[in-house]
C-alpha atoms as a PDB file:
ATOM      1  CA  UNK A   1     -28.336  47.653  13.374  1.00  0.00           C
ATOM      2  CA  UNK A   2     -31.454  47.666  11.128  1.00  0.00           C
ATOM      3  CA  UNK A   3     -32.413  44.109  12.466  1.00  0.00           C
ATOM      4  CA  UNK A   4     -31.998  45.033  16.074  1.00  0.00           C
ATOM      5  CA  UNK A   5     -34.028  48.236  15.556  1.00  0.00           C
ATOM      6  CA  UNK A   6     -36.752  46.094  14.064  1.00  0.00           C
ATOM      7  CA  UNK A   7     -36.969  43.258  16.682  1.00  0.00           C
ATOM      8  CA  UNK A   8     -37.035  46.459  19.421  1.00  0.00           C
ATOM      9  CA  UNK A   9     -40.016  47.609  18.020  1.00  0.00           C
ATOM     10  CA  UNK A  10     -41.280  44.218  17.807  1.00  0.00           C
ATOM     11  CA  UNK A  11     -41.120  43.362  21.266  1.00  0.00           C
ATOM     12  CA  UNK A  12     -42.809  46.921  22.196  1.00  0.00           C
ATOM     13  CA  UNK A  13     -45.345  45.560  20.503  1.00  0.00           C
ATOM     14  CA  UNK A  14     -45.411  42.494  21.535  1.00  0.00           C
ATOM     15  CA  UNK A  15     -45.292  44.038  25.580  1.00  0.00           C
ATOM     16  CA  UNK A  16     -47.743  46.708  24.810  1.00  0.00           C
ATOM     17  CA  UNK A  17     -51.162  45.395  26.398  1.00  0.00           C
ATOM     18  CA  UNK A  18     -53.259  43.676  24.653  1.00  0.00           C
ATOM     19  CA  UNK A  19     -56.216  45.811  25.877  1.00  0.00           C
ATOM     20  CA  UNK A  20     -55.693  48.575  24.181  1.00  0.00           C
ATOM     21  CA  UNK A  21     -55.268  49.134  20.449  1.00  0.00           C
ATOM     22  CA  UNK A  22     -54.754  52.602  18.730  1.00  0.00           C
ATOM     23  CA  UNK A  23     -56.601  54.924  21.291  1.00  0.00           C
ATOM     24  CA  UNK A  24     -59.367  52.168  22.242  1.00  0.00           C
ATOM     25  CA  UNK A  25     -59.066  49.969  25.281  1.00  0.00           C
ATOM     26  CA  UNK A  26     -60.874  46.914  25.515  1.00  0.00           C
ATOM     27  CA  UNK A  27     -63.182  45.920  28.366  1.00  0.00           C
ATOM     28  CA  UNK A  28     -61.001  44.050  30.614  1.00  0.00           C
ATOM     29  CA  UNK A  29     -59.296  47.707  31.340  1.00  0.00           C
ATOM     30  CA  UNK A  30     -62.478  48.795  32.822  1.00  0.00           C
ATOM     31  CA  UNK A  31     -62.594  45.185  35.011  1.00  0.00           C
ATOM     32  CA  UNK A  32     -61.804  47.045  38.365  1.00  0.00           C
ATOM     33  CA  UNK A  33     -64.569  49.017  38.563  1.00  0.00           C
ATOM     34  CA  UNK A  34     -66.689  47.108  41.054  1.00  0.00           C
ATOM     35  CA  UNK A  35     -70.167  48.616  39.983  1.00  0.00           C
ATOM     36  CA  UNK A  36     -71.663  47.304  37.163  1.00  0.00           C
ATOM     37  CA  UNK A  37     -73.421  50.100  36.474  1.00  0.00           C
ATOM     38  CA  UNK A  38     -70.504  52.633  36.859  1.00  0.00           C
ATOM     39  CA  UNK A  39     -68.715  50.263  35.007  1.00  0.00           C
ATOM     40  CA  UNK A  40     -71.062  50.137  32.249  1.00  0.00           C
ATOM     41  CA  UNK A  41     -71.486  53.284  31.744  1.00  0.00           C
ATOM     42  CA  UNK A  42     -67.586  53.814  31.440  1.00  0.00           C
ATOM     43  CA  UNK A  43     -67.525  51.129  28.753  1.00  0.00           C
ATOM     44  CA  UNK A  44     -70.284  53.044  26.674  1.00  0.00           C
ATOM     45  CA  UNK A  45     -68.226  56.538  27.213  1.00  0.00           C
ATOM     46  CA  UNK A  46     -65.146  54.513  25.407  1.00  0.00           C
ATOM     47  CA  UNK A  47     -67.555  53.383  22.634  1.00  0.00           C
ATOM     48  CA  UNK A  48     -68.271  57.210  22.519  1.00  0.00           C
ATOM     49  CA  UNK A  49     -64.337  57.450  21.096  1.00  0.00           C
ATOM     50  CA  UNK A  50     -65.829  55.448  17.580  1.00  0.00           C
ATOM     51  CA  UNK A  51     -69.649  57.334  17.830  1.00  0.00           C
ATOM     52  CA  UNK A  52     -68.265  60.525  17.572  1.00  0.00           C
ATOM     53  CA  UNK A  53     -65.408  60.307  15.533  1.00  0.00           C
ATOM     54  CA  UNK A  54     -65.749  61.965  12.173  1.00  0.00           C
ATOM     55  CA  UNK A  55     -66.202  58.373  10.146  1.00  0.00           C
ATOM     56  CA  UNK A  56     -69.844  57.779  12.215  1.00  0.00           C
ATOM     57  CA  UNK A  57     -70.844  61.252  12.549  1.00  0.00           C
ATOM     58  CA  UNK A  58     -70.662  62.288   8.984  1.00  0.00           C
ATOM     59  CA  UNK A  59     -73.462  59.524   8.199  1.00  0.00           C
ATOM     60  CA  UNK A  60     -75.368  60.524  11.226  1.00  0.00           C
ATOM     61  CA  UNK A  61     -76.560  64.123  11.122  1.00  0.00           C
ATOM     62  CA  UNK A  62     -78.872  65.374  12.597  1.00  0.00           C
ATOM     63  CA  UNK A  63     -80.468  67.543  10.233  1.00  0.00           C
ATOM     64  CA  UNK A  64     -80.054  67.755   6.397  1.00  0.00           C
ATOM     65  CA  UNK A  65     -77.280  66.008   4.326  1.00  0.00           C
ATOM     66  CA  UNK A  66     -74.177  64.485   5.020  1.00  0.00           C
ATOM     67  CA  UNK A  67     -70.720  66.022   6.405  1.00  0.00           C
ATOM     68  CA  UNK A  68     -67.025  65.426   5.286  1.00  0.00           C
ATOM     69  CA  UNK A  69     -63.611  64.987   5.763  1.00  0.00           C
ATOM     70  CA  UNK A  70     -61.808  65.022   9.682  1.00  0.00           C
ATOM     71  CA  UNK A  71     -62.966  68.197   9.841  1.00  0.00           C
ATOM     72  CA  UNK A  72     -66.974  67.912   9.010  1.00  0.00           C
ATOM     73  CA  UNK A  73     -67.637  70.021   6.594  1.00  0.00           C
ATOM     74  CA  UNK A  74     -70.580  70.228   4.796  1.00  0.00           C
ATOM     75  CA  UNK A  75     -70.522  67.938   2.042  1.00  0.00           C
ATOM     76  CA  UNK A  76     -69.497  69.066  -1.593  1.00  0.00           C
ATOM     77  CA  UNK A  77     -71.307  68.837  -3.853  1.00  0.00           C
ATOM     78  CA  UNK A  78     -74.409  69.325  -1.733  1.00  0.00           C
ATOM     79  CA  UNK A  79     -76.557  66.925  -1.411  1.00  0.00           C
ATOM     80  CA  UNK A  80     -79.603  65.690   0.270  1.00  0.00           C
ATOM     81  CA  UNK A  81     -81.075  63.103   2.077  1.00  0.00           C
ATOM     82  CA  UNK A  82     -84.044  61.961   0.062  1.00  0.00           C
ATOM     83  CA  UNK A  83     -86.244  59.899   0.975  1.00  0.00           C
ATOM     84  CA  UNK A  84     -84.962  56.456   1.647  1.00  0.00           C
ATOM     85  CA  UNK A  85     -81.649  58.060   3.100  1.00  0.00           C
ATOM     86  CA  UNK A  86     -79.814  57.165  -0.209  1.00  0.00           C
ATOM     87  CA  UNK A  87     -79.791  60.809  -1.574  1.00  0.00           C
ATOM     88  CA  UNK A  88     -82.208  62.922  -3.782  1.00  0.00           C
ATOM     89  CA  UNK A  89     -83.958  61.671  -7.019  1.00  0.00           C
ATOM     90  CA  UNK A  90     -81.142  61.981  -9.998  1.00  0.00           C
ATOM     91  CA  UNK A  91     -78.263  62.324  -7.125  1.00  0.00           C
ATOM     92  CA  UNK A  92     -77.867  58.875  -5.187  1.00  0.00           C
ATOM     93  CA  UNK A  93     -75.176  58.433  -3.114  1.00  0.00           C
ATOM     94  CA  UNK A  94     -74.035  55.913  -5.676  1.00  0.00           C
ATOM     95  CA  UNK A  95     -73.912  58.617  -7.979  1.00  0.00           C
ATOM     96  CA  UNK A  96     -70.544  58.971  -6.955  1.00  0.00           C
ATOM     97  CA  UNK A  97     -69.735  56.263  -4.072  1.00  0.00           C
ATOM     98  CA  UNK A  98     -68.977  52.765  -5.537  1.00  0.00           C
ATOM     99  CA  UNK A  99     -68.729  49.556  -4.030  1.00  0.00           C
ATOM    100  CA  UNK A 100     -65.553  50.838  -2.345  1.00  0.00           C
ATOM    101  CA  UNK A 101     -63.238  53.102  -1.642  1.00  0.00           C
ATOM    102  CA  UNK A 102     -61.549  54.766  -5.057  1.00  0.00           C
ATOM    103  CA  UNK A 103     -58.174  56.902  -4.721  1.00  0.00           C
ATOM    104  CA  UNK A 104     -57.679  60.001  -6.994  1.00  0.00           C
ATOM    105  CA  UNK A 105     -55.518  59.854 -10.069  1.00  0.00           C
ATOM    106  CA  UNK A 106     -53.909  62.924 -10.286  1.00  0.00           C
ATOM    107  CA  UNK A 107     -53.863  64.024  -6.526  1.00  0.00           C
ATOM    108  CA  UNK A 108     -53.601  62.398  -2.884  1.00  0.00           C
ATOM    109  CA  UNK A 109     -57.388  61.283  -1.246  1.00  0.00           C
ATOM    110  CA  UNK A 110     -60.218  59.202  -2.473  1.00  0.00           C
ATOM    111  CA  UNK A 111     -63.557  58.935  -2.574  1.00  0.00           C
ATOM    112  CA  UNK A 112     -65.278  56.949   0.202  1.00  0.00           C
ATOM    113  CA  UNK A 113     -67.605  53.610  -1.084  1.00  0.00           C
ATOM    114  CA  UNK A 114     -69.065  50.533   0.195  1.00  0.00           C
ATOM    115  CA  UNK A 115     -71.595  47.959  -1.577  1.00  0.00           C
ATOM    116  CA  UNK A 116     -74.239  50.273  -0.183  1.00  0.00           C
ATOM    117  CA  UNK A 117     -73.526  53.885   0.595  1.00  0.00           C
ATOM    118  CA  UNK A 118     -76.080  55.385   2.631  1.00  0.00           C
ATOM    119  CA  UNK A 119     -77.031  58.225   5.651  1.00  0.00           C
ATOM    120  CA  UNK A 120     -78.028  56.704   8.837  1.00  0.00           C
ATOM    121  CA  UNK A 121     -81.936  57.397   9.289  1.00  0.00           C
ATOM    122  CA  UNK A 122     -82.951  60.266  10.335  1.00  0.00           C
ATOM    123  CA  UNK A 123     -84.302  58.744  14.002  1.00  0.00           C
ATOM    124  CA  UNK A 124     -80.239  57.422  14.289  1.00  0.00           C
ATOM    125  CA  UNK A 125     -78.906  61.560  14.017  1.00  0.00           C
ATOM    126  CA  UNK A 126     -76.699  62.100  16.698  1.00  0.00           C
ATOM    127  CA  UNK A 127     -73.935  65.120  15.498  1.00  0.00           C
ATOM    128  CA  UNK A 128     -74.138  67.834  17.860  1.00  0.00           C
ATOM    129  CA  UNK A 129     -75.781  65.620  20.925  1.00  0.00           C
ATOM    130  CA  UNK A 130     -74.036  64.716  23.933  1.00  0.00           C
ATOM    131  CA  UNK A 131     -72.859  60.936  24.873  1.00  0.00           C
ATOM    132  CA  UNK A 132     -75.442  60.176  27.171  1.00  0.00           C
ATOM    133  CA  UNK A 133     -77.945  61.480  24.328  1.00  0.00           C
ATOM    134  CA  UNK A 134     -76.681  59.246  22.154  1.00  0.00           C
ATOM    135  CA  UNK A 135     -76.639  56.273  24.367  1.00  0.00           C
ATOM    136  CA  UNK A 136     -80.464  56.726  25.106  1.00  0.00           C
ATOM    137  CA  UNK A 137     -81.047  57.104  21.175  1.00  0.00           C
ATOM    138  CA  UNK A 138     -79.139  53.470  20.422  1.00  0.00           C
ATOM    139  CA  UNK A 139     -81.209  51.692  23.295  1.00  0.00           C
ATOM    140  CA  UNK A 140     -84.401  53.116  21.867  1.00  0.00           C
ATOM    141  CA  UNK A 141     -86.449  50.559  19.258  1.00  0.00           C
ATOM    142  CA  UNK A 142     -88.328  53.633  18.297  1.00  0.00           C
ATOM    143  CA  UNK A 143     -85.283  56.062  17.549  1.00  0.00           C
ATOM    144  CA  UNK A 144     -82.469  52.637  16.228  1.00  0.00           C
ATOM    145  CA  UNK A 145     -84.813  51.472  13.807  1.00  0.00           C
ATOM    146  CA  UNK A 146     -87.071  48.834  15.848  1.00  0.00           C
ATOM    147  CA  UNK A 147     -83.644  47.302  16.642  1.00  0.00           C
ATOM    148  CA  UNK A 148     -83.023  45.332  20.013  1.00  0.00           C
ATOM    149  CA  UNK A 149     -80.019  45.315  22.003  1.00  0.00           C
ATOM    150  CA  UNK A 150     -78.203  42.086  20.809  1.00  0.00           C
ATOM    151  CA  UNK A 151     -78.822  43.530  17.004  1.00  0.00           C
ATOM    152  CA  UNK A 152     -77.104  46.855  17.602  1.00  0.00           C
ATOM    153  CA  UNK A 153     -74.479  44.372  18.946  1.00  0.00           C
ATOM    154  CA  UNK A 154     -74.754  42.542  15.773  1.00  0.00           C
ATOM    155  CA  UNK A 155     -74.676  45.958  13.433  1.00  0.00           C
ATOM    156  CA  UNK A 156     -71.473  47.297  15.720  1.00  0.00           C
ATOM    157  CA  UNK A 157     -69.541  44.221  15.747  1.00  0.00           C
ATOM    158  CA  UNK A 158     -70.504  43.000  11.671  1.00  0.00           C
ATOM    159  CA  UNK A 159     -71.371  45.437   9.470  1.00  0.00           C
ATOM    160  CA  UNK A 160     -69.540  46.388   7.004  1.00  0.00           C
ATOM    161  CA  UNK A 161     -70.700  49.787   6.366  1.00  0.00           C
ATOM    162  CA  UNK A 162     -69.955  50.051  10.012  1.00  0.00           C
ATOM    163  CA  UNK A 163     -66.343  48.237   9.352  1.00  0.00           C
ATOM    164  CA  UNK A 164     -65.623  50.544   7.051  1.00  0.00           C
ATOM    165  CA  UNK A 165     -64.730  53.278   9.854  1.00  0.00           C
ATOM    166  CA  UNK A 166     -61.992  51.347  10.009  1.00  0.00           C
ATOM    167  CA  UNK A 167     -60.714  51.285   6.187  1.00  0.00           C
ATOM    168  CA  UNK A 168     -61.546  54.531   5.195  1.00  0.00           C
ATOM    169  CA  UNK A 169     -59.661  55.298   2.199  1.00  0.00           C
ATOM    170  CA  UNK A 170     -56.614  57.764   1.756  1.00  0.00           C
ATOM    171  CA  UNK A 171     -56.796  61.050   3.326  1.00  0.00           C
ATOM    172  CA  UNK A 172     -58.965  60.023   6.148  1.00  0.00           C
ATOM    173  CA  UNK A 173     -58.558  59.211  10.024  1.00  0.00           C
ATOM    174  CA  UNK A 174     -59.887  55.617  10.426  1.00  0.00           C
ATOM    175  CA  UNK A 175     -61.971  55.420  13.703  1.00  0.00           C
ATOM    176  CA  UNK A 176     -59.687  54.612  16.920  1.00  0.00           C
ATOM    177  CA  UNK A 177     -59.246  50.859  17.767  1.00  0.00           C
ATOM    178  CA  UNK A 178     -60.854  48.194  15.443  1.00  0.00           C
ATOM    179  CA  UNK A 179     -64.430  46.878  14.677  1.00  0.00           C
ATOM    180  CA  UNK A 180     -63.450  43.886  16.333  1.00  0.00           C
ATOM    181  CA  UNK A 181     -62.735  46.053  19.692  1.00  0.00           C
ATOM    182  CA  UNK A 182     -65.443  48.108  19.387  1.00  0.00           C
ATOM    183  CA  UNK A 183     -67.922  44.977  18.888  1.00  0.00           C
ATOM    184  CA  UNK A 184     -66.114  43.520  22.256  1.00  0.00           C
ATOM    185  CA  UNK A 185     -67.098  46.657  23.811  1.00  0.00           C
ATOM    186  CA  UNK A 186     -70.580  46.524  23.041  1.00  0.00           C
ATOM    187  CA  UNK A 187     -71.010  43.308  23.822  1.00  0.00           C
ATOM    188  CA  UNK A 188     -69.731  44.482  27.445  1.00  0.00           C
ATOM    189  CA  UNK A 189     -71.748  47.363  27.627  1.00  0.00           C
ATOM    190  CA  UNK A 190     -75.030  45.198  26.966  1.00  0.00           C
ATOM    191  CA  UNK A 191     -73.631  42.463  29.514  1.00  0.00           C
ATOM    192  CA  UNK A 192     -72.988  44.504  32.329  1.00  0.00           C
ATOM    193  CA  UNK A 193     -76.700  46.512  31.997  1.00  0.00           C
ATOM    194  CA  UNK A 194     -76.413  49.071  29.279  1.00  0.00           C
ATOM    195  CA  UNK A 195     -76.182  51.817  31.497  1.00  0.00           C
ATOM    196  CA  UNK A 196     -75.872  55.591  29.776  1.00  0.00           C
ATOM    197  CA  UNK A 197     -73.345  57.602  31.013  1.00  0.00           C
ATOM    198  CA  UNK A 198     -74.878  60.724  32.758  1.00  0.00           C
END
């Protein structure tokens, strides 16, 4: 009974399409829209799903220091930006963050970490704006960091700070779909015009 239960599920899998994965779809589902530019801007509202989930915009605020949790609080114990986006003088962000993700001894949850542990810049802020804000922001060398488009393609689809979104430690929601996806995305997006959605 146990085996047949299994191999159902399996094949669910197995059937489910491959264009979707945990509350992302990839960009062939968007392959009937016959505008590009309709159809690009669709592909950037999907990549909104990752851009403003909780695991980018608590590194992305807009003003002050860093949020938390699925829920965005304000992050305890305060801190600050500073001036390289690494957190005040005496109070790094590797103060507490490691190189990765540590779970608590005594209690369920962890403490996020990656080799470097940082807020986005201040020019990349984006909690509290709408998608097509955000979309203008990313496109922008002067607001991205003097990046171009293939780069932000390169920092969606390879970084790891970005990847870790995806392997958040216990007690968080990881972003929806994979880095992979969301790279595939982007690469779409960029392909088909980079067109913000209005």
């Amino acid at each position: 009974m146990m085996a047949r239960a299994w191999l159902a599920g399996a094949l669910l899998l197995w059937a489910a399409p491959i264009h979707a994965q945990e509350g992302l779809s990839g960009p062939d589902a968007f392959s009937d829209i016959a505008d590009e530019q309709t159809r690009s801007a669709a592909l950037f509202e999907e990549m909104g799903k990752v851009l403003t989930h909780p695991r980018c915009l608590n590194c992305h605020p807009v003003t002050g220091g860093p949020t938390q949790g699925d829920d965005m609080q304000p992050h305890s114990p305060p801190v600050f930006r500073g001036e390289a986006d690494f957190g005040a003088v005496g109070m790094n962000c590797s103060t507490c963050h490691s190189a990765e993700n540590v779970e608590f001894v005594t209690e369920a949850g962890s403490i996020p970490g990656h080799e470097i542990w940082m807020l986005a810049p201040v020019s990349m802020g984006w909690q509290g704006l709408s998608l097509g804000e955000i979309c203008a922001q990313i496109k922008d060398p002067a607001r991205n960091g003097g990046k171009t488009l293939e780069e932000i393609h390169e920092h969606h689809a390879e970084d790891g700070l970005v990847g870790w979104g995806w392997h958040p430690g216990e007690g968080r929601e990881p972003a929806p779909g994979s880095q992979e996806m969301f790279g595939q995305l982007t690469r779409a997006w960029i392909d088909t015009g980079a067109a913000c959605p209005g």
